[in-house]
N, C-alpha and C. Protein backbone atom coordinates (compact mmCIF):
# COMPACT_ATOMS: atom_id res chain seq x y z
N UNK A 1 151.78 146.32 -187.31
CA UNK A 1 153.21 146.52 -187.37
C UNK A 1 153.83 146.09 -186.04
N UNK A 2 155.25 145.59 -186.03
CA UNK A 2 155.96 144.84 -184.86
C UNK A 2 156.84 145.51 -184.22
N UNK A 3 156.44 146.35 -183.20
CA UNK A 3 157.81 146.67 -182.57
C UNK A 3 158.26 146.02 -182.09
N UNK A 4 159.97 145.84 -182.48
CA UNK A 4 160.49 145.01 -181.98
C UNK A 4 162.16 145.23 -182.72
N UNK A 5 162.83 145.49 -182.02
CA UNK A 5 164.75 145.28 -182.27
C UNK A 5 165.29 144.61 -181.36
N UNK A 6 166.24 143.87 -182.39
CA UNK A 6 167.52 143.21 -181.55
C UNK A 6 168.40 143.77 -182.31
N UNK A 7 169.54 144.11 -181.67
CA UNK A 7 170.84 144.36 -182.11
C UNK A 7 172.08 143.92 -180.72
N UNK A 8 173.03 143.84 -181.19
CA UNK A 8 173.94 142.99 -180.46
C UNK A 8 175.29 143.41 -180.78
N UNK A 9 176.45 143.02 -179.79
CA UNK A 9 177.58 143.40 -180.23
C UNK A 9 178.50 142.80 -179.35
N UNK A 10 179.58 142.37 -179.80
CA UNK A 10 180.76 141.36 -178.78
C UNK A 10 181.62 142.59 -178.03
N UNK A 11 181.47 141.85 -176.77
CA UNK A 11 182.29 143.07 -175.97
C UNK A 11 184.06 142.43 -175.81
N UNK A 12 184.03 141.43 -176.38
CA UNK A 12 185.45 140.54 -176.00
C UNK A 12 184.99 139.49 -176.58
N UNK A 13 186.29 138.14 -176.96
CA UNK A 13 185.91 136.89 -177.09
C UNK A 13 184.92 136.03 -176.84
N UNK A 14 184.86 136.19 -175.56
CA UNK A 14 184.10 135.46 -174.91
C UNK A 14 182.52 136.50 -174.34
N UNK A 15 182.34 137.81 -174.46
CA UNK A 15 181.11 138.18 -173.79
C UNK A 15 180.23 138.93 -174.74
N UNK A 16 179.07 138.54 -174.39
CA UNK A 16 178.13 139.70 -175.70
C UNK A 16 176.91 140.49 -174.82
N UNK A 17 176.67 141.14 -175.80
CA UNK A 17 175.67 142.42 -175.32
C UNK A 17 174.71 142.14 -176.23
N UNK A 18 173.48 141.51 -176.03
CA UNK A 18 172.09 141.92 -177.10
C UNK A 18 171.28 142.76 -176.71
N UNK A 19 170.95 143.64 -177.01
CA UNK A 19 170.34 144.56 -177.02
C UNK A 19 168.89 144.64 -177.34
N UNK A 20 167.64 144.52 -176.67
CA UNK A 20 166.08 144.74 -177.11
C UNK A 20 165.59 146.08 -177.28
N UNK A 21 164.48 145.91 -178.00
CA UNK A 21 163.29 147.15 -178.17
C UNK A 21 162.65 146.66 -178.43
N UNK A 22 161.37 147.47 -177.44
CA UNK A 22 159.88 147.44 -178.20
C UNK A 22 159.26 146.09 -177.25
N UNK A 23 158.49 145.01 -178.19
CA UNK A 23 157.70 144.05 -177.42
C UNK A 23 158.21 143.08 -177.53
N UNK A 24 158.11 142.16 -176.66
CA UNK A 24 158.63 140.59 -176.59
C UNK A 24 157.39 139.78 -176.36
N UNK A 25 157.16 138.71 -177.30
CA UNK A 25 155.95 138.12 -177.55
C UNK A 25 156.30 136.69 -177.76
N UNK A 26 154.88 136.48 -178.18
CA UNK A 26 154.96 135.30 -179.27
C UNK A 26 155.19 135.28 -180.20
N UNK A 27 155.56 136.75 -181.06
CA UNK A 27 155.73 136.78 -182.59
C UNK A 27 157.65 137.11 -182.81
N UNK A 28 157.44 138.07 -181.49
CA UNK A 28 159.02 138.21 -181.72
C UNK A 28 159.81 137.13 -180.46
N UNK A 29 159.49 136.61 -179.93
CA UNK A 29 160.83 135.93 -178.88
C UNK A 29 161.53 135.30 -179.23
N UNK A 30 160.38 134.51 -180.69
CA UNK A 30 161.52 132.96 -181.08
C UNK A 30 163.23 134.02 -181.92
N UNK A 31 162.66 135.10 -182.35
CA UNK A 31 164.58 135.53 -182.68
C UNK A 31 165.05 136.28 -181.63
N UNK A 32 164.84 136.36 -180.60
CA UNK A 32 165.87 136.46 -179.09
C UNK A 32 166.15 135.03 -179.15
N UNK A 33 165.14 133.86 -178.78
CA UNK A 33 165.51 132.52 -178.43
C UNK A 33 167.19 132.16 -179.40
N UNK A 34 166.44 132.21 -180.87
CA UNK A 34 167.59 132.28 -181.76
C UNK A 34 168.93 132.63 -181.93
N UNK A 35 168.79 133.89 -181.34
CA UNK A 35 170.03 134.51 -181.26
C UNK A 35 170.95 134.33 -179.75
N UNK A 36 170.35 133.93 -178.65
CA UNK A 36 170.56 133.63 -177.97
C UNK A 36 171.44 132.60 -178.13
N UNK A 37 170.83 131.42 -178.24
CA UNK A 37 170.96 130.21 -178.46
C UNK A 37 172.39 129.73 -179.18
N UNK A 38 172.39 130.50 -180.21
CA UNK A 38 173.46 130.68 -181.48
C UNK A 38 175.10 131.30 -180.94
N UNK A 39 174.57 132.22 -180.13
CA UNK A 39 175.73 132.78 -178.83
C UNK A 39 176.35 131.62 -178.16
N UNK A 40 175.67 131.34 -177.24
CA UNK A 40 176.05 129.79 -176.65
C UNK A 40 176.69 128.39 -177.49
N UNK A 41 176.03 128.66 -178.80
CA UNK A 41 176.75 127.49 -179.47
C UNK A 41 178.27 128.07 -180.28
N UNK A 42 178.47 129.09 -180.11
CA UNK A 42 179.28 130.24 -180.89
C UNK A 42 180.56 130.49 -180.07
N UNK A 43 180.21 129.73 -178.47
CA UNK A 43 181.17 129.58 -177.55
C UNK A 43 180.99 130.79 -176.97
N UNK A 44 180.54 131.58 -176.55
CA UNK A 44 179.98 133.07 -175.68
C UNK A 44 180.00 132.29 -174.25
N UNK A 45 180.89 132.86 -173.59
CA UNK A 45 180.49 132.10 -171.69
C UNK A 45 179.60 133.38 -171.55
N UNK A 46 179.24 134.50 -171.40
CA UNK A 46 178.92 135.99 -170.77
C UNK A 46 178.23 136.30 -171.96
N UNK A 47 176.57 136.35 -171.84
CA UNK A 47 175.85 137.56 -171.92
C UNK A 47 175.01 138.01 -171.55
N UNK A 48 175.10 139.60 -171.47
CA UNK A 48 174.29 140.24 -171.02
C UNK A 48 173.16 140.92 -172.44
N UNK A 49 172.00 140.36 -171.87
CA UNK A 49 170.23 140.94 -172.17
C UNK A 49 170.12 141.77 -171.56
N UNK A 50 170.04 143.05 -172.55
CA UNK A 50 169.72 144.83 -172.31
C UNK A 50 168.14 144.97 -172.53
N UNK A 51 167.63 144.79 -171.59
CA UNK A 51 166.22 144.96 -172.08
C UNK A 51 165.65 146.50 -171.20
N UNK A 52 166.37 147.42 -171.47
CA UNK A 52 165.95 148.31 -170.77
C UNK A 52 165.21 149.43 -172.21
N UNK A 53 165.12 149.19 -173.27
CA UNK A 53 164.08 149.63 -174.27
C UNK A 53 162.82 148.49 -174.37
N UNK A 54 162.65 148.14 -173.79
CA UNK A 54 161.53 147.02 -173.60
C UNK A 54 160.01 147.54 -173.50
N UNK A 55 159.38 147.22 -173.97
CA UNK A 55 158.11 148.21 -173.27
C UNK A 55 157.48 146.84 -173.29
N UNK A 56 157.16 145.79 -173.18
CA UNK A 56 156.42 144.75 -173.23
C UNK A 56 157.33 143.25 -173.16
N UNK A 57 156.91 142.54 -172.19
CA UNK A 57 157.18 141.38 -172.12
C UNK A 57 156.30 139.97 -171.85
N UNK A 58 155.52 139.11 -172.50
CA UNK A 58 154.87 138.58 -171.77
C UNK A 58 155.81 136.97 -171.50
N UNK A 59 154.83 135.91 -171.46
CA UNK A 59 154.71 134.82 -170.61
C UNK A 59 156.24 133.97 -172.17
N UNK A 60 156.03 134.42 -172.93
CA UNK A 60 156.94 133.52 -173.80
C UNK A 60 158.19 133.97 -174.12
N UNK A 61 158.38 135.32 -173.59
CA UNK A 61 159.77 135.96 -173.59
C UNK A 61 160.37 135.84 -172.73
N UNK A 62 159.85 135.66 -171.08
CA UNK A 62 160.07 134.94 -170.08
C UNK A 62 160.84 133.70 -170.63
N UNK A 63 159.93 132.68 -171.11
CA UNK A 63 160.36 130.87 -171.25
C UNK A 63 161.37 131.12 -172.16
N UNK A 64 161.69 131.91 -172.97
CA UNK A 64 162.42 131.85 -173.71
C UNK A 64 163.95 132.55 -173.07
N UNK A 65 163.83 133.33 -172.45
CA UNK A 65 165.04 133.73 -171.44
C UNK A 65 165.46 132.66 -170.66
N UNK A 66 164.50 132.10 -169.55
CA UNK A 66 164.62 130.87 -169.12
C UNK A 66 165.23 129.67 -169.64
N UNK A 67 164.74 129.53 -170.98
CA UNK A 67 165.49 128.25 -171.93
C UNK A 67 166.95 128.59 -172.00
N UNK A 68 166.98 130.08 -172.60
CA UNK A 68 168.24 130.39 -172.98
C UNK A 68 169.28 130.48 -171.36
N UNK A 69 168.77 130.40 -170.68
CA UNK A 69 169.91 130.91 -169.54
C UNK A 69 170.07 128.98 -169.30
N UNK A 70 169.52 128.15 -169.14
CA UNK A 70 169.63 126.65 -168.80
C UNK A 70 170.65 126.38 -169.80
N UNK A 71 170.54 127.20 -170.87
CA UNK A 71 171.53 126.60 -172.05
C UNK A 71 173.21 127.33 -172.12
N UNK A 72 172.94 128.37 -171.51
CA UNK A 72 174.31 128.74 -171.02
C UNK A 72 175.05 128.07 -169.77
N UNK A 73 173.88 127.59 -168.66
CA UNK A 73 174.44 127.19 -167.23
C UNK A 73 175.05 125.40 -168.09
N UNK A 74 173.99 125.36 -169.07
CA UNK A 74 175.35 123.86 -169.55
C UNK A 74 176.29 123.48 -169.91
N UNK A 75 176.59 125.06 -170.35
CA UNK A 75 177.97 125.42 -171.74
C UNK A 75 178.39 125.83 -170.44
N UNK A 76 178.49 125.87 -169.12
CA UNK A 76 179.67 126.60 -168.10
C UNK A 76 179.16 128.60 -168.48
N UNK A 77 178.39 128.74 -169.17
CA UNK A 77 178.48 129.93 -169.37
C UNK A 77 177.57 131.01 -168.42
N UNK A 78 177.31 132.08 -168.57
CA UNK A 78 176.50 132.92 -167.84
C UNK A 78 175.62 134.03 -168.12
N UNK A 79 174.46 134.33 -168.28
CA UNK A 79 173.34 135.23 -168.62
C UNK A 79 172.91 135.72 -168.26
N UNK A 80 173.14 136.95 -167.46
CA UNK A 80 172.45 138.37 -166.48
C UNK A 80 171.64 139.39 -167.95
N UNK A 81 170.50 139.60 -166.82
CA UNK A 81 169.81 140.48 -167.63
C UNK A 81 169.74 142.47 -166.97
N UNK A 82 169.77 143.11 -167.99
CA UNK A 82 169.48 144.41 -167.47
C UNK A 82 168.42 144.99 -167.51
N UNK A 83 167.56 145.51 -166.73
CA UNK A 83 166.21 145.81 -166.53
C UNK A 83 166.45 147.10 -165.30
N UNK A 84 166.52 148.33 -165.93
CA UNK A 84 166.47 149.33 -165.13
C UNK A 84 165.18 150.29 -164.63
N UNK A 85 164.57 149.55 -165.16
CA UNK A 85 162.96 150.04 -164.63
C UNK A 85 161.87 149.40 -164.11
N UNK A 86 161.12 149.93 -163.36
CA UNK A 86 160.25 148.87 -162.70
C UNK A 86 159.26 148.67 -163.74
N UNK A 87 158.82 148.65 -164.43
CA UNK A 87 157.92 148.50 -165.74
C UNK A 87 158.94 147.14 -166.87
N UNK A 88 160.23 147.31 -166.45
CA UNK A 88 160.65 146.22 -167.17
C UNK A 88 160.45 144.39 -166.32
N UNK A 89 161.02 145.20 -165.08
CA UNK A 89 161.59 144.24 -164.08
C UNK A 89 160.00 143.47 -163.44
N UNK A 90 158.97 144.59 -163.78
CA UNK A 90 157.96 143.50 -163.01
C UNK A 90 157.17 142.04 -163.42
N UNK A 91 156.94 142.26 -164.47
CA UNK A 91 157.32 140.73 -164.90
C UNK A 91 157.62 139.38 -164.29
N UNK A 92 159.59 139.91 -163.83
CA UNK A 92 160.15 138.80 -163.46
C UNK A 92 159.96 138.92 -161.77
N UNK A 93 159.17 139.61 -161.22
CA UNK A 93 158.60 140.19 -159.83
C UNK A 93 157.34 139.02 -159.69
N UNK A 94 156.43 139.29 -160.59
CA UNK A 94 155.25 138.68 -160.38
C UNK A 94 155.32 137.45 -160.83
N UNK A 95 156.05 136.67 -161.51
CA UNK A 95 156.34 135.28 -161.88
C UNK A 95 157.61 134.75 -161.06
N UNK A 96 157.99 135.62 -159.61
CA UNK A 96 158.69 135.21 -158.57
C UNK A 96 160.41 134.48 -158.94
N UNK A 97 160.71 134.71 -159.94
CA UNK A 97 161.71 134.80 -160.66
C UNK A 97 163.06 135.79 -160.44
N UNK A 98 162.77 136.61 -159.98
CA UNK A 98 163.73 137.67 -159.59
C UNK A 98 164.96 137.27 -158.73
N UNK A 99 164.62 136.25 -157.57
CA UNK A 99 165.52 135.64 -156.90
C UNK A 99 166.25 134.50 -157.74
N UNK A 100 165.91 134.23 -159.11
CA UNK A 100 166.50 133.10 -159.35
C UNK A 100 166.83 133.38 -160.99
N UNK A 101 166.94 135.01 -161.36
CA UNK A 101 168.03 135.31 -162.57
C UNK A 101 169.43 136.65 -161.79
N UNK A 102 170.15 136.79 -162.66
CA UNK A 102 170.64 137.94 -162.07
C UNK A 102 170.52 139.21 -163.04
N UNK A 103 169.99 140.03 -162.19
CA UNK A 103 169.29 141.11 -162.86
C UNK A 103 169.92 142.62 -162.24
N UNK A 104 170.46 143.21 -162.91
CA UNK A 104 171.16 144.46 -162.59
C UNK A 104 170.14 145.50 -163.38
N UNK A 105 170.33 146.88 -162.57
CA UNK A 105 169.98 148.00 -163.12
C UNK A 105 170.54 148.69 -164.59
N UNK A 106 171.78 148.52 -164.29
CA UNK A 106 172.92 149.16 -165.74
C UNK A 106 173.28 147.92 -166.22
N UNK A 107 173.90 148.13 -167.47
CA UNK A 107 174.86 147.50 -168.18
C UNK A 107 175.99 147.69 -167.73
N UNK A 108 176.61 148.29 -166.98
CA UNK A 108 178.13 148.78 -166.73
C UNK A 108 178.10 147.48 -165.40
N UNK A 109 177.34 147.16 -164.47
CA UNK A 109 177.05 146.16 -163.55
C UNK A 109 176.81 144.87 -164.03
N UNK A 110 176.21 145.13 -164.72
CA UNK A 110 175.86 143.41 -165.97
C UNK A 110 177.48 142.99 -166.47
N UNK A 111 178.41 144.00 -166.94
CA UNK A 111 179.02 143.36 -167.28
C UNK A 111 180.63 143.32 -166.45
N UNK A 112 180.45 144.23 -165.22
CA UNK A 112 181.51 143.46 -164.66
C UNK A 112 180.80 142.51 -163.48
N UNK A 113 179.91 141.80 -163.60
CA UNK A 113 179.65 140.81 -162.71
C UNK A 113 180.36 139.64 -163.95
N UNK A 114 180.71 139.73 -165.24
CA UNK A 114 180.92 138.64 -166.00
C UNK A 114 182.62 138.94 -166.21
N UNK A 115 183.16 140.17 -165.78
CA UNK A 115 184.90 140.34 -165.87
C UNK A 115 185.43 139.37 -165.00
């Protein structure tokens, strides 16, 4: 069995909130990639990735965040992630990444870095 949720919700015209649970894999990333992706083509400049129900992330939920944020920086748009725990955040620690997404503790910070 897959743990795994997305749920999502527009905070305004232009900004969204997706929301994770559970594991991010190879079985589940390609519908983050998806939904991601679909945002950006949907005209979304601002969203923020809540991955603070996360309990697992490996090497393809990474590339797939990665893809998705290159695909907002083309649309002019912008993709901060929330990771309020060190069990979420290390990950993007040990693949030296941390300096080069923007990553807040809360959602309330995620999303006025995009007001």
């Amino acid at each position: 069995m897959i743990d795994f949720g997305l749920s999502d919700e527009a905070v305004d015209d232009t900004t969204h909130v997706v929301s994770l649970r559970g594991e991010i894999d190879a079985l589940t990333a390609p519908k983050l990639g998806s939904r991601l992706f679909g945002l950006a083509d949907e005209g979304k400049l601002g969203v923020v990735v809540d991955l603070s129900e996360v309990t697992f992330m490996d090497s393809t939920g990474i590339g797939v965040l990665l893809h998705a944020l290159g695909h907002f920086s083309n649309r002019h748009g912008k993709l901060v992630l929330v990771c309020p725990t060190q069990r979420v955040l290390r990950p993007f620690e040990v693949t030296g990444l941390v300096g080069h997404l923007t990553i807040f503790s809360t959602r309330d910070e995620a999303l006025g870095c995009l007001a």
